[in-house]
Protein backbone atom coordinates (compact mmCIF):
# COMPACT_ATOMS: atom_id res chain seq x y z
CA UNK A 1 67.63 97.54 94.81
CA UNK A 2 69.04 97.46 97.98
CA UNK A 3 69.05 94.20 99.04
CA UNK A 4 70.51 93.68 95.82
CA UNK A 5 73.41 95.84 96.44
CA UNK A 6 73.66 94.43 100.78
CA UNK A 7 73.93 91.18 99.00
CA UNK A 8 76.75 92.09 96.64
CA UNK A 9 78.85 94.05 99.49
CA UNK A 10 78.55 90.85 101.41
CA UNK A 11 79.71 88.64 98.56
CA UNK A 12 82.37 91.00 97.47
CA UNK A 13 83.26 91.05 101.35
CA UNK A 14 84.08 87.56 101.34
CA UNK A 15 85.57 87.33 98.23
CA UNK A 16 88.24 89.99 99.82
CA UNK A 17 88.52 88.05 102.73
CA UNK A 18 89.02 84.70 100.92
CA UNK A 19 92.01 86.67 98.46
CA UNK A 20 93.94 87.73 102.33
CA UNK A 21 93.71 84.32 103.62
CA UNK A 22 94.98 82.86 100.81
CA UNK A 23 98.02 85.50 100.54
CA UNK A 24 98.96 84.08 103.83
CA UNK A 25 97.40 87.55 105.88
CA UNK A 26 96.16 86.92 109.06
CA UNK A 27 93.56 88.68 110.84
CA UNK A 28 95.98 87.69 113.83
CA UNK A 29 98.68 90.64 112.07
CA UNK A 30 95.84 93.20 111.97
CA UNK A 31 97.19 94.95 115.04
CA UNK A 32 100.99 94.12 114.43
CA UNK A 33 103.37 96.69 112.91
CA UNK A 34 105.75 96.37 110.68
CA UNK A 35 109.05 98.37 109.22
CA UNK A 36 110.42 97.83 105.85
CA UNK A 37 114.65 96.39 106.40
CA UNK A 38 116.88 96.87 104.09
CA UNK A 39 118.83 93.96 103.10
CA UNK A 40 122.69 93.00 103.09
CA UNK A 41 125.52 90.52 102.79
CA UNK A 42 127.84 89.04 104.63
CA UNK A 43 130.16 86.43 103.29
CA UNK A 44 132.27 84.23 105.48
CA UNK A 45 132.93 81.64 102.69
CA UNK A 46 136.34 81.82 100.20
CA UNK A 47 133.58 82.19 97.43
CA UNK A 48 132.05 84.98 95.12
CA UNK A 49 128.22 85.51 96.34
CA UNK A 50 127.08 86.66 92.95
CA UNK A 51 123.91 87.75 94.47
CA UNK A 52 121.03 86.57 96.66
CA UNK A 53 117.40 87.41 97.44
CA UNK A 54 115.29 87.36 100.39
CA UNK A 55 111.38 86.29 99.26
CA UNK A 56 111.52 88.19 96.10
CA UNK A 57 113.73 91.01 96.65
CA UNK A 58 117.39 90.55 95.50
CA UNK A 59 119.98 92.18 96.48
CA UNK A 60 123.89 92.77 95.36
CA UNK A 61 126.39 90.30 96.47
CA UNK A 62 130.14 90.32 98.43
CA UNK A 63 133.50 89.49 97.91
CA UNK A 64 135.42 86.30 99.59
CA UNK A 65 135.06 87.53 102.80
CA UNK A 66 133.27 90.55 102.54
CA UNK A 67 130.08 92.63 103.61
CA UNK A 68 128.30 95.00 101.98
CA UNK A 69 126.01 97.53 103.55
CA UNK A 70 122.47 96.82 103.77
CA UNK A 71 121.29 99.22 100.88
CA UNK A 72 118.77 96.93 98.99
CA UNK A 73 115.04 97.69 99.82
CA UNK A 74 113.19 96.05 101.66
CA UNK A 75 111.77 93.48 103.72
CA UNK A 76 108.63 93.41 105.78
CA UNK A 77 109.16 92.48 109.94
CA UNK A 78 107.46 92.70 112.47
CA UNK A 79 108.44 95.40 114.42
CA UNK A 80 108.66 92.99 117.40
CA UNK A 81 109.88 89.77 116.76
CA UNK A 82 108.11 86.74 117.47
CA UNK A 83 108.63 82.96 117.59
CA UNK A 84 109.05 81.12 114.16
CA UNK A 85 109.69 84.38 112.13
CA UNK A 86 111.69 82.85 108.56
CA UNK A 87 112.71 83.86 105.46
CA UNK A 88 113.55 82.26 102.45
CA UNK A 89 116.82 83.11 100.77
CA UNK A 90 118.40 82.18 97.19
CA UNK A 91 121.44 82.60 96.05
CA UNK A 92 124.34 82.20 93.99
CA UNK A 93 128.48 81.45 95.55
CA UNK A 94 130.58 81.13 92.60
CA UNK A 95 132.42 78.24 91.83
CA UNK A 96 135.50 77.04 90.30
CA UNK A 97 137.21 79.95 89.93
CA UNK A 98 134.46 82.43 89.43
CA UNK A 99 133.17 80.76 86.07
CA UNK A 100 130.30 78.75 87.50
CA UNK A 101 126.99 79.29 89.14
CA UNK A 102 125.78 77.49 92.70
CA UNK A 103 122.11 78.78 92.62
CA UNK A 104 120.65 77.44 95.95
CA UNK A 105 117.44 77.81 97.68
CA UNK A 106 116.75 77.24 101.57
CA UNK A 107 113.55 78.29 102.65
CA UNK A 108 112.34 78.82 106.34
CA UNK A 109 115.47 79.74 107.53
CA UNK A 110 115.05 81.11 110.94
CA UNK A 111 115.42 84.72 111.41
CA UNK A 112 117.13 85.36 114.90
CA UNK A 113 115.58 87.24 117.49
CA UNK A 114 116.05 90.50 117.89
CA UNK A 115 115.20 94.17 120.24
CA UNK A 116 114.60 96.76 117.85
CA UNK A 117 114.28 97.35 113.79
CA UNK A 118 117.05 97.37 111.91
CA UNK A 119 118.77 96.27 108.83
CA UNK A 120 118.52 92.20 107.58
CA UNK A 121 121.79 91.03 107.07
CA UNK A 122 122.10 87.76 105.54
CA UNK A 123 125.40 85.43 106.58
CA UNK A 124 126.43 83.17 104.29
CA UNK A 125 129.10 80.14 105.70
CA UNK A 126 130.86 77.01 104.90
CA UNK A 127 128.41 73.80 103.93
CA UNK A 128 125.56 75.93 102.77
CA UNK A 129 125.18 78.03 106.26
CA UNK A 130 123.02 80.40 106.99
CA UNK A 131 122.02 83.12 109.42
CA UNK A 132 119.72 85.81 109.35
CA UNK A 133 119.67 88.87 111.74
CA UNK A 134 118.39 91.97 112.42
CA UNK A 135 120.90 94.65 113.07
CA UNK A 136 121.19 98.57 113.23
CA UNK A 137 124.83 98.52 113.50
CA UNK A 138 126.24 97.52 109.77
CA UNK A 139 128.64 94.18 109.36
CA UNK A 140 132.21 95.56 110.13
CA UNK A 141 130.57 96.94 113.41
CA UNK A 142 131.95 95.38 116.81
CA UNK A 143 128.30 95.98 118.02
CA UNK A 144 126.91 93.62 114.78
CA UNK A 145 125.37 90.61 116.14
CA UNK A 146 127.95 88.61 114.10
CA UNK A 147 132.07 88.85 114.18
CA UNK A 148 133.00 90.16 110.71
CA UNK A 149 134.78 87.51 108.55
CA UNK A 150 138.08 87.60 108.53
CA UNK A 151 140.17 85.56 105.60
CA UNK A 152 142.47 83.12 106.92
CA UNK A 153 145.64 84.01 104.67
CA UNK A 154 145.34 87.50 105.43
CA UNK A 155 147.85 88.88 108.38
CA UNK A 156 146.47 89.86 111.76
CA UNK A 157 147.54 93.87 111.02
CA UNK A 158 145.75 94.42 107.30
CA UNK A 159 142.46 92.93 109.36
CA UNK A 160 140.08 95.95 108.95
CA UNK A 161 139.27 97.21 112.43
């Protein structure tokens, strides 16, 4: 009886093992920690972003040159970054007035580095740019990694400071 039940802790055991390594969990990330980031918007284009997701968690969209705060939960980092850190990010900029959908999808988009947790913002540009950062400091911040967008046919004085 109990090398009956050694041998099926040890076949269970691997079984467990085999299910992490093909979730993509490393025994490498057994001693890294991790903080959950919420997830916002930032839209430089002259387009609606409907809405977008990071992985599998979606989160609300911005106006033509708009931000929202990053209130959608959450994405797993690394607490410190490291090398090669991507995400993968769909999402929808209007077209044609507002009437169409542009679903996209680019995945391994790099994820720049950054000092401390914060919140992921998500930068959407011209031609199908993007860039990701970490940020505690929110997207109309002058400390944000990123200049706000500013609209080009709006006047230098009704620029939100």
């Amino acid at each position: 009886m109990n090398r009956t039940f050694c041998n099926l802790a040890a076949a269970l055991s691997v079984l467990l093992l085999s299910a992490c390594a093909g979730s993509g969990l490393s025994t490498r990330d057994a001693d890294t920690k991790y903080f959950n980031a919420s997830i916002g918007p930032v839209n430089h284009t002259d387009q609606y972003l409907y809405m977008f997701s990071v992985g599998k968690k979606t989160s609300v969209g911005a106006g033509a040159y708009g931000s929202r705060n990053a209130g959608s939960c959450c994405v797993r980092l690394p607490v410190v970054y490291r090398p090669g850190l991507t995400v993968d990010v769909t999402y929808d900029l209007l077209i044609n007035d507002d009437k169409d959908d542009n679903w996209k999808t680019k995945t391994g988009v790099p994820v720049e580095p950054y000092s401390e947790p914060g919140s992921l913002y998500v930068h959407f540009f011209p031609n199908d740019q993007i860039r990701v950062v970490v940020s505690r400091p929110g997207a109309w911040s002058t400390k944000h990694p990123i200049p706000h967008p500013i609209n080009p046919d709006q006047k230098r004085d009704e620029v939100r400071q």
